[in-house]
Every structure is written in C-alpha cells, then in structure tokens.
C-alpha atoms as a PDB file:
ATOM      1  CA  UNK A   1       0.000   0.000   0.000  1.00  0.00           C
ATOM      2  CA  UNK A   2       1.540   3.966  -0.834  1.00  0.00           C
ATOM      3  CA  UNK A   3       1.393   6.716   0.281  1.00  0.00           C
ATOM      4  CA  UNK A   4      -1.796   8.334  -1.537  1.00  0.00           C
ATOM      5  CA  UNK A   5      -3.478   4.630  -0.437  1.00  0.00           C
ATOM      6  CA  UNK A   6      -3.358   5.698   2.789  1.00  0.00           C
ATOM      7  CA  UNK A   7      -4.195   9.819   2.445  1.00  0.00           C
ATOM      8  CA  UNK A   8      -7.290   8.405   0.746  1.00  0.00           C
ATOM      9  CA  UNK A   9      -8.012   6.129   3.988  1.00  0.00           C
ATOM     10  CA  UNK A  10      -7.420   8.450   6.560  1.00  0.00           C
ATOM     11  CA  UNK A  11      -9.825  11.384   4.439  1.00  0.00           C
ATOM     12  CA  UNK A  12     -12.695   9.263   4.774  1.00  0.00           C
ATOM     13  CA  UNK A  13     -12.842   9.511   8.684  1.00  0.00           C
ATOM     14  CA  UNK A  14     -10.924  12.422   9.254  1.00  0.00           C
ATOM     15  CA  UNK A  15     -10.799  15.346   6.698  1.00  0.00           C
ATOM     16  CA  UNK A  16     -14.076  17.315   7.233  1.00  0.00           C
ATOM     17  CA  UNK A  17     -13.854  17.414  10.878  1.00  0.00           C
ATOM     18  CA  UNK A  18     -13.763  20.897  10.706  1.00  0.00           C
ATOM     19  CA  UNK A  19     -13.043  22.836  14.167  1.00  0.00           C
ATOM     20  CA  UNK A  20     -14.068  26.010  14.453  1.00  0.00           C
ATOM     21  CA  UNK A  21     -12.455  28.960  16.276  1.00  0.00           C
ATOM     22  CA  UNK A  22     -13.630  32.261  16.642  1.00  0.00           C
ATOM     23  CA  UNK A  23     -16.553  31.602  13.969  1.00  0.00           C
ATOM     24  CA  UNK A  24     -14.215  30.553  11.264  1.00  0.00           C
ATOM     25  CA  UNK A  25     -13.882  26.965  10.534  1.00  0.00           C
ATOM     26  CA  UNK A  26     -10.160  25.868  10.407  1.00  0.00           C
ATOM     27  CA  UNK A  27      -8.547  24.064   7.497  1.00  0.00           C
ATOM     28  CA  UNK A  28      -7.634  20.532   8.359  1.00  0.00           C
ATOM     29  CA  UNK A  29      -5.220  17.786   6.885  1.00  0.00           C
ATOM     30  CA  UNK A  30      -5.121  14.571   6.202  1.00  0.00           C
ATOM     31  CA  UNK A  31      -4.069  13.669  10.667  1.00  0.00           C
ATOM     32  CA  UNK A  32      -7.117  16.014  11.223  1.00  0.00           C
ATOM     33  CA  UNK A  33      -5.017  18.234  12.245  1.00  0.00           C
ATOM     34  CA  UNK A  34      -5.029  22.376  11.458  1.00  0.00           C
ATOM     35  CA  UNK A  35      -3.246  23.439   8.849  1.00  0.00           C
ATOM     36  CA  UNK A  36      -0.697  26.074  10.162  1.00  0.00           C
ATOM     37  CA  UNK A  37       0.241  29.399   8.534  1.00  0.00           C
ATOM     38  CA  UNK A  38       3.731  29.178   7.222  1.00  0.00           C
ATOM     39  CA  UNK A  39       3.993  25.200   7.519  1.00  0.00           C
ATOM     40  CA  UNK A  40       4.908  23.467   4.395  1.00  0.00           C
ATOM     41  CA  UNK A  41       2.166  21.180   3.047  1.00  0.00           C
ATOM     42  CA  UNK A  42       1.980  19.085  -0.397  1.00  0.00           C
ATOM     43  CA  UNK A  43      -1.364  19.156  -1.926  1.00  0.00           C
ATOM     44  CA  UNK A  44      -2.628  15.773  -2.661  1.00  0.00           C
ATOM     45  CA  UNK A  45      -5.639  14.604  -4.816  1.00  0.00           C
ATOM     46  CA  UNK A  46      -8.786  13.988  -2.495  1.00  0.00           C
ATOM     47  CA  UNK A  47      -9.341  11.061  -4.591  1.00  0.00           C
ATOM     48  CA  UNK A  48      -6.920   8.821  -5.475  1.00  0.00           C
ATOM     49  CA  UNK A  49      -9.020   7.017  -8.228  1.00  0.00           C
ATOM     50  CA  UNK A  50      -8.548  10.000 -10.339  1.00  0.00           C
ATOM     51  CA  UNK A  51      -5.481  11.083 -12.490  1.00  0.00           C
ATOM     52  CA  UNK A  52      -3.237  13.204 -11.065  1.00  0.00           C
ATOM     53  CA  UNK A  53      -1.204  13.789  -8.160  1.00  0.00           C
ATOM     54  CA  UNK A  54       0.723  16.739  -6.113  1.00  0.00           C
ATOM     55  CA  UNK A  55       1.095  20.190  -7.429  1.00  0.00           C
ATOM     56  CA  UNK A  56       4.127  21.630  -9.291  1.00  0.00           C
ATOM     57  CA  UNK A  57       6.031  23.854 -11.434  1.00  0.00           C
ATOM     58  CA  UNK A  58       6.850  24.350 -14.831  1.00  0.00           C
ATOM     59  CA  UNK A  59       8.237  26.443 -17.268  1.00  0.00           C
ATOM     60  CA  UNK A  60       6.474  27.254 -20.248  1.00  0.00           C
ATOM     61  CA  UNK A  61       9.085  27.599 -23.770  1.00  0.00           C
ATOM     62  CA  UNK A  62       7.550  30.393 -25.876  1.00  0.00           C
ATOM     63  CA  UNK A  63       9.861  30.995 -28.983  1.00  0.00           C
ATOM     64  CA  UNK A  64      10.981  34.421 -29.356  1.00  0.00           C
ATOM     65  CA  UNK A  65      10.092  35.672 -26.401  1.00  0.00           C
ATOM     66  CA  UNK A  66      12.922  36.801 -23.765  1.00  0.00           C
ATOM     67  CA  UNK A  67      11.264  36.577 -20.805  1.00  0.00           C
ATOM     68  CA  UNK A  68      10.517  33.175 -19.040  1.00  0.00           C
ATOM     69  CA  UNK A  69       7.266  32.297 -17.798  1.00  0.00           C
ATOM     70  CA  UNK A  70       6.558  29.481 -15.097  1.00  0.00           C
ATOM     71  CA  UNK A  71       2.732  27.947 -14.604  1.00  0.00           C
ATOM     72  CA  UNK A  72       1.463  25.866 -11.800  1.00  0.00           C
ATOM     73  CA  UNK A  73       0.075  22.224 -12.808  1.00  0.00           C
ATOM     74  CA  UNK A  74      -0.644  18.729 -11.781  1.00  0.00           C
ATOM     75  CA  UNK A  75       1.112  16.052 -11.884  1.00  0.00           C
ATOM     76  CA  UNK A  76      -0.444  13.232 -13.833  1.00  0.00           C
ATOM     77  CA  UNK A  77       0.946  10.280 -11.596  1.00  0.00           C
ATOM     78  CA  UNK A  78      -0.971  10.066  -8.335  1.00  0.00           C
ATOM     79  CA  UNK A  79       2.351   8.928  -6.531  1.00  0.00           C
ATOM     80  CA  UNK A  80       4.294  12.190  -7.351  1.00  0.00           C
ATOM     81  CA  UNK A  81       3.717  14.520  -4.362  1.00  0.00           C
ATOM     82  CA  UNK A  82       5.582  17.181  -6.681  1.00  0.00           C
ATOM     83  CA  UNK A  83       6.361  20.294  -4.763  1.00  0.00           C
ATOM     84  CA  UNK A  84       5.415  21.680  -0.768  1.00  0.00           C
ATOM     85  CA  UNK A  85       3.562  24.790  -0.618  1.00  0.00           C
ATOM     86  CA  UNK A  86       2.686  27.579   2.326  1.00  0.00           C
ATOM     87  CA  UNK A  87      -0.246  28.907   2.512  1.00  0.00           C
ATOM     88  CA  UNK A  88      -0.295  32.636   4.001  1.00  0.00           C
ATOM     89  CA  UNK A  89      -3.363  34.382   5.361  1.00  0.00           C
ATOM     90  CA  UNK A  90      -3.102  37.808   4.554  1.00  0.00           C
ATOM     91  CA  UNK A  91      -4.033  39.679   7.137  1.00  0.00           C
ATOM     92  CA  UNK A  92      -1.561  37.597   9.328  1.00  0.00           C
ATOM     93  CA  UNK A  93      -3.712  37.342  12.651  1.00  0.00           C
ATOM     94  CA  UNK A  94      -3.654  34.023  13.092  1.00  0.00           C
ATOM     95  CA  UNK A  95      -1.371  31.188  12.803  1.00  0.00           C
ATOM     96  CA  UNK A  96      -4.283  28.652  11.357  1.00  0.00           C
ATOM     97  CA  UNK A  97      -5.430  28.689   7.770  1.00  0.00           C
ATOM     98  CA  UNK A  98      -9.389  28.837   8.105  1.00  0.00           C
ATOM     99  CA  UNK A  99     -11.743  28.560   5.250  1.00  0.00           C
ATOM    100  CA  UNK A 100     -12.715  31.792   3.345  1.00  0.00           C
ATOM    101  CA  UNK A 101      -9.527  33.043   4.691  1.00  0.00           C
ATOM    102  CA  UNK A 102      -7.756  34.938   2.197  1.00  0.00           C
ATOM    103  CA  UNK A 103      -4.016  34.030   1.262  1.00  0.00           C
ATOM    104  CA  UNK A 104      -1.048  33.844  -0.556  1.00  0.00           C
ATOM    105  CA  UNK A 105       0.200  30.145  -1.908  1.00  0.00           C
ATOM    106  CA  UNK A 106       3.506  30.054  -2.080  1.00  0.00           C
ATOM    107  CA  UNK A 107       5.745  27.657  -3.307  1.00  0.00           C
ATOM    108  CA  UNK A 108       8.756  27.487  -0.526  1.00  0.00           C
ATOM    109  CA  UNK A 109      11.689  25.210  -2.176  1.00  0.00           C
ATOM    110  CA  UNK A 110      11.773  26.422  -5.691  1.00  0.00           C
ATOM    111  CA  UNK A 111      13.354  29.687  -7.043  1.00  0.00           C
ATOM    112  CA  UNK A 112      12.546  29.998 -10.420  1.00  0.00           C
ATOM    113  CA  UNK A 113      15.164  31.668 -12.388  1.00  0.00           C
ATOM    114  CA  UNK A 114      14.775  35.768 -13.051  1.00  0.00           C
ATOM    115  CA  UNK A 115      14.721  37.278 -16.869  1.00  0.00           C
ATOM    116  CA  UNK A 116      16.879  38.968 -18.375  1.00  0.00           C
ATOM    117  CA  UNK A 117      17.672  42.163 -16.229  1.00  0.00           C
ATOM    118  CA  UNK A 118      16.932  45.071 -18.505  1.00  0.00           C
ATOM    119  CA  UNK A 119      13.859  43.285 -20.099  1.00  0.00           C
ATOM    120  CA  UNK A 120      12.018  41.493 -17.499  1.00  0.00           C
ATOM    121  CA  UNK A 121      10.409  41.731 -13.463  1.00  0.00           C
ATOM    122  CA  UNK A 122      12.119  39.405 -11.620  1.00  0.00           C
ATOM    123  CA  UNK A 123      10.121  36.521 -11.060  1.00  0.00           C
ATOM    124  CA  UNK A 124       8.840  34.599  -7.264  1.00  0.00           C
ATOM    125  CA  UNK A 125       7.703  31.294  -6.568  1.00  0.00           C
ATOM    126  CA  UNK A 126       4.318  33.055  -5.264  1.00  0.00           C
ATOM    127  CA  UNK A 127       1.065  31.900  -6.964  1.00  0.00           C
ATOM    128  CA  UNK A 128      -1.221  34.565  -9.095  1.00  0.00           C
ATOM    129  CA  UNK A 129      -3.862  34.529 -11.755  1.00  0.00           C
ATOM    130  CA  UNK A 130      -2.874  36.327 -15.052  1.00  0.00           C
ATOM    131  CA  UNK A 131      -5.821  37.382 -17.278  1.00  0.00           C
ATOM    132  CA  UNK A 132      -6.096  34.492 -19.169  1.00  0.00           C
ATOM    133  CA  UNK A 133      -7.115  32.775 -16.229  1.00  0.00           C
ATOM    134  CA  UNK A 134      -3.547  30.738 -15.909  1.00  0.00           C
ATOM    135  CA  UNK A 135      -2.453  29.940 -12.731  1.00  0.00           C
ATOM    136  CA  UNK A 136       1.502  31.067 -13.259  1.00  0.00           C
ATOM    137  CA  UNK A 137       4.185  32.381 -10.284  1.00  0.00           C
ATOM    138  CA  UNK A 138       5.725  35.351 -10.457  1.00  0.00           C
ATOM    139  CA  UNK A 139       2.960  36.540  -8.174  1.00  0.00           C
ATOM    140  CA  UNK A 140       3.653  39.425  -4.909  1.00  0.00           C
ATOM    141  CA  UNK A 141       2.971  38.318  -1.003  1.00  0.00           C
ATOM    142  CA  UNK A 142       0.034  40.295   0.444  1.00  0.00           C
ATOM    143  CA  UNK A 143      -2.853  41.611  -0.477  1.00  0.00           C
ATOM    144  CA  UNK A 144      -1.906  44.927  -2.583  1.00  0.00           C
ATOM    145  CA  UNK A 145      -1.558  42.505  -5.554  1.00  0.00           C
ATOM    146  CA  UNK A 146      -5.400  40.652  -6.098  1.00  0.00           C
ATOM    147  CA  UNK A 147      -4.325  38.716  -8.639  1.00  0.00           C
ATOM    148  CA  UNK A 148      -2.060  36.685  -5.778  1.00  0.00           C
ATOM    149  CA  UNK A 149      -4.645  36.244  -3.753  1.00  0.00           C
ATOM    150  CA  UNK A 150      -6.619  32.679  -3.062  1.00  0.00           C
ATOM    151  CA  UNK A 151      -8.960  31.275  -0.735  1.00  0.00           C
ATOM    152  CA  UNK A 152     -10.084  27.517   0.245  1.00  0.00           C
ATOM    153  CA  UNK A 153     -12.925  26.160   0.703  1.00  0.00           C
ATOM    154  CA  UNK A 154     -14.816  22.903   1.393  1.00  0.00           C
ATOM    155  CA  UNK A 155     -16.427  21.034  -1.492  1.00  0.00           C
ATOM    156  CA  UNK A 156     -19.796  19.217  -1.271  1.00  0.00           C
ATOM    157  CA  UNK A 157     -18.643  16.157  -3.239  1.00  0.00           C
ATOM    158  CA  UNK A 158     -15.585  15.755  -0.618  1.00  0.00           C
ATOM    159  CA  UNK A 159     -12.262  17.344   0.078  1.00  0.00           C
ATOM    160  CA  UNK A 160     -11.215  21.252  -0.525  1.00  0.00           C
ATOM    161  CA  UNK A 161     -10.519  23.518  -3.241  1.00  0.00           C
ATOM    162  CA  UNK A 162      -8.638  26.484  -3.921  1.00  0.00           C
ATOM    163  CA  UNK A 163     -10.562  29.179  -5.162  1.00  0.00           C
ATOM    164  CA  UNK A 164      -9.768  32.290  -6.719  1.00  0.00           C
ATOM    165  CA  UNK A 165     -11.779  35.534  -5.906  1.00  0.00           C
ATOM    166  CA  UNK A 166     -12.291  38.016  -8.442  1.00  0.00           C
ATOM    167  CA  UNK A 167     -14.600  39.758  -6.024  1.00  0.00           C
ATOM    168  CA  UNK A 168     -16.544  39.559  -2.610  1.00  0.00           C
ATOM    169  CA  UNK A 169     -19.501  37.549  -4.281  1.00  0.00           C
ATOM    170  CA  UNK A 170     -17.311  35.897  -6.954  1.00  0.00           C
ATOM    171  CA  UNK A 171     -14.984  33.113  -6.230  1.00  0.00           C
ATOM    172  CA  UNK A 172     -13.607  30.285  -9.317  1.00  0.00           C
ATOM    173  CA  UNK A 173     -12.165  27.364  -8.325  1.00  0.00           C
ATOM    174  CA  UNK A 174      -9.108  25.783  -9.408  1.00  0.00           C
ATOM    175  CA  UNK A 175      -9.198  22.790 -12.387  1.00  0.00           C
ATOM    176  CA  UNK A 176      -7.374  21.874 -14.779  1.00  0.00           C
ATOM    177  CA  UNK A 177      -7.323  22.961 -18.773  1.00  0.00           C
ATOM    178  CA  UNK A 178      -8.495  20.357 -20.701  1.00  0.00           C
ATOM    179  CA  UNK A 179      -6.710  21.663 -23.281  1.00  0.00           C
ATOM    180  CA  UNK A 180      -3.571  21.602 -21.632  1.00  0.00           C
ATOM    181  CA  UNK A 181      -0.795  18.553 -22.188  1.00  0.00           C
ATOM    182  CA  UNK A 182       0.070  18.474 -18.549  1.00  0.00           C
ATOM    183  CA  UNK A 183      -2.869  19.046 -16.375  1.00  0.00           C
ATOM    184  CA  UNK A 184      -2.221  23.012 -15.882  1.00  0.00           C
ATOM    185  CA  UNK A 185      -4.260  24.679 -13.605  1.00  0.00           C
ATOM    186  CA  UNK A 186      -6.415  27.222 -14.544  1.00  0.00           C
ATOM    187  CA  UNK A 187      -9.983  29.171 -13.266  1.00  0.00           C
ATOM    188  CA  UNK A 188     -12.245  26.955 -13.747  1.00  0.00           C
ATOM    189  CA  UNK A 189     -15.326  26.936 -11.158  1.00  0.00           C
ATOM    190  CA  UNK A 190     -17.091  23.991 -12.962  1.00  0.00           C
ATOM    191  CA  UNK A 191     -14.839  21.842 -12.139  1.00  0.00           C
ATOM    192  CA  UNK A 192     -12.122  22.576  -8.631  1.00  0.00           C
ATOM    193  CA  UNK A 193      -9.790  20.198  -8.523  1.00  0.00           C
ATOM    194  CA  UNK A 194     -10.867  18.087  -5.047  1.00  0.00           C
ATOM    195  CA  UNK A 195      -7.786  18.226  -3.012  1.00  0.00           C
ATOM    196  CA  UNK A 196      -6.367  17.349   0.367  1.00  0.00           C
ATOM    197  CA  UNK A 197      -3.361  18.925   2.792  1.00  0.00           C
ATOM    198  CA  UNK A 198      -0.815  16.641   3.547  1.00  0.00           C
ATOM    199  CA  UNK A 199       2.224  17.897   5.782  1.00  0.00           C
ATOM    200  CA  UNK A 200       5.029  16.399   5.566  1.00  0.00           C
ATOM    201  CA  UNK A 201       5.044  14.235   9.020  1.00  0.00           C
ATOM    202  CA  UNK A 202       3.492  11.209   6.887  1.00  0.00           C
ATOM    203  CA  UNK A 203       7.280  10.714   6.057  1.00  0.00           C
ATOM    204  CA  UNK A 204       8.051  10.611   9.725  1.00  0.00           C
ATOM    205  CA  UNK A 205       8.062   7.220  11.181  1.00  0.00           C
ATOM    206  CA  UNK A 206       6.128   8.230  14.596  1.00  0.00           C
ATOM    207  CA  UNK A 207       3.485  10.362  12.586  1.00  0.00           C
ATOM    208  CA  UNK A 208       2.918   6.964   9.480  1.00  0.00           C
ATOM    209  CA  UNK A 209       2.746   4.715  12.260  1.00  0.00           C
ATOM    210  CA  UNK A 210      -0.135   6.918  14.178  1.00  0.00           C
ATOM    211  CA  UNK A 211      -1.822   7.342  10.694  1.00  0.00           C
ATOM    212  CA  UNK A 212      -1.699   3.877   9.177  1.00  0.00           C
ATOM    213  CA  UNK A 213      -3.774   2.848  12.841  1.00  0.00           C
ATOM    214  CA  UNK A 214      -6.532   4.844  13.033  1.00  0.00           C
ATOM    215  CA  UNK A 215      -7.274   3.804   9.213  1.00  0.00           C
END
C-alpha cells in the first residue's frame, strides 16, 4: 500500500472534521489536524481514483520571447507529491489557515530563475492569476496585488478547493485545462480540482505509524 493509499483512507474519517475557532472553521489535513500558517504542506488529490497527483512547477518555452514564464500544474501520476507549498493568510492574525480566509500560496523550495535584467520583473515562486485565467508564479505576497490572492474552501462532493476571488460575491475554483498537455491549472469553477493537505510528518516514522492505525 503507498502513500496516496493511505491519504485516501485516513480522508474518509478524518478530513471534514472541521473545528471552528472564533466563527471561522479551520482548514484541516489529512491527521485532522489544522493546517498552520507558514507550515509546508503538499497538496494531494482527495481522490486517489482519479489522475493526477501533487502540485508543481513548470516552465512554459515560448519561442521568441525573452522573458521566461513558469505555470502551476498537476502532476499526472498520483504517486508524485511534486512540490510543498505555504499557505499565508493575509491579514496575518492568526497562525491557522481557516476557510474563506484569504491568502497567498507560495511555493517554498523552488526559485525559479529571473529574466533577463533590462527586459524582465524578476520573477517569485508566489502563486497569481494572469488574465487568461492561468495559474503562473511570479505573483507578490500580500494583499496589494489581487491577482495573488486565493482562498479555500470545502467542497460538497468531498475534500477542498482552492478558489480564486475576483470579487466579494465571486470566487472560481481551481481545475485543470483540458486543453492543456500536462494538467495546468487554470480558473475553472465547474470543475475545482478536489484536493487534500498533507504535511510532511506522513514521512516521519512516529506520525505513518499513528496514521496507518486509526485507518
């Protein structure tokens, strides 16, 4: 049995046990435990029947053009946890990621590679929403910038999504571009890709053994 075996075990007892503090409902992963602000997470499919696995990064090759751009996507094999992210509420009050919430995703061990100096902005390893409705980095921490700025939520058919607010009343979730060769994410609010947090004490034997138990 792997690893996403046993995320999908443990999400049918434990993932929307939602606590709620102050009146917001706290983000949970796969232990059942909150999701902390700053902590470094990989985001695993909610279903492991389906294609696809963690999230990632990728650059995309556009001829004649001197600046580099970088998109977020999915892996398509459920066993690749692909990179850990941070998720960072932007108001920075509290220490727990709660749903609704609004923050910055942020990808923590990856440093994509700046442009040219004189031609391009230098680019981040922070999520943001261009106006084609990619999902690229290059995107600013805080909430000056809208187009870096995501929310999650929980989704009636199981799991959570990360949505994308345009507005106060208008939030798109996350899917992937069916027209896209490698499962890049775009805003797509049909159809959120159903996701789970996982942290990375499933790699730790005391944390697995705790886990594979109480499946």
């Amino acid at each position: 049995m792997n690893h996403f075996q046993l995320i999908t075990l443990a999400t049918t007892t434990l993932l929307l046990f939602t606590s709620t503090t102050n009146g917001a409902s706290t983000v949970l992963d796969v232990f059942g435990d909150p999701v902390i602000a700053g902590s470094e997470y990989h985001i695993a499919p909610y279903n492991y029947d389906a294609i696809g696995g963690g999230f990632s990064w990728k650059e995309n090759k556009r001829p004649f053009t001197p600046c580099p751009e970088f998109y977020v996507l999915q892996n398509e094999k459920n066993t690749d946890y692909g990179q850990t992210t941070v998720f960072q509420p932007i108001d920075g009050s509290s220490n727990k990621v709660t749903l609704s919430t609004d923050i910055n995703i942020i990808f923590p061990k990856v440093s994509p590679p700046a442009g040219l100096p004189f031609f391009c902005d230098k680019s981040s390893n922070v999520w943001k929403v261009e106006d084609n409705k990619k999902v690229l980095l290059g995107g600013k921490k805080g909430g000056k910038d809208s187009n870096s700025v995501f929310t999650i939520k929980e989704l009636k058919t199981g799991g959570y999504g990360i949505f994308y607010c345009t507005s106060s009343s208008e939030c798109l979730g996350l899917g992937i571009d069916p027209k896209s060769k490698d499962r890049q994410l775009v805003v797509n609010g049909q159809q959120p890709v159903p996701i789970v947090f996982v942290s990375n004490d499933l790699f730790s034997k005391k944390k697995y053994a705790t886990y594979v138990a109480s499946s």
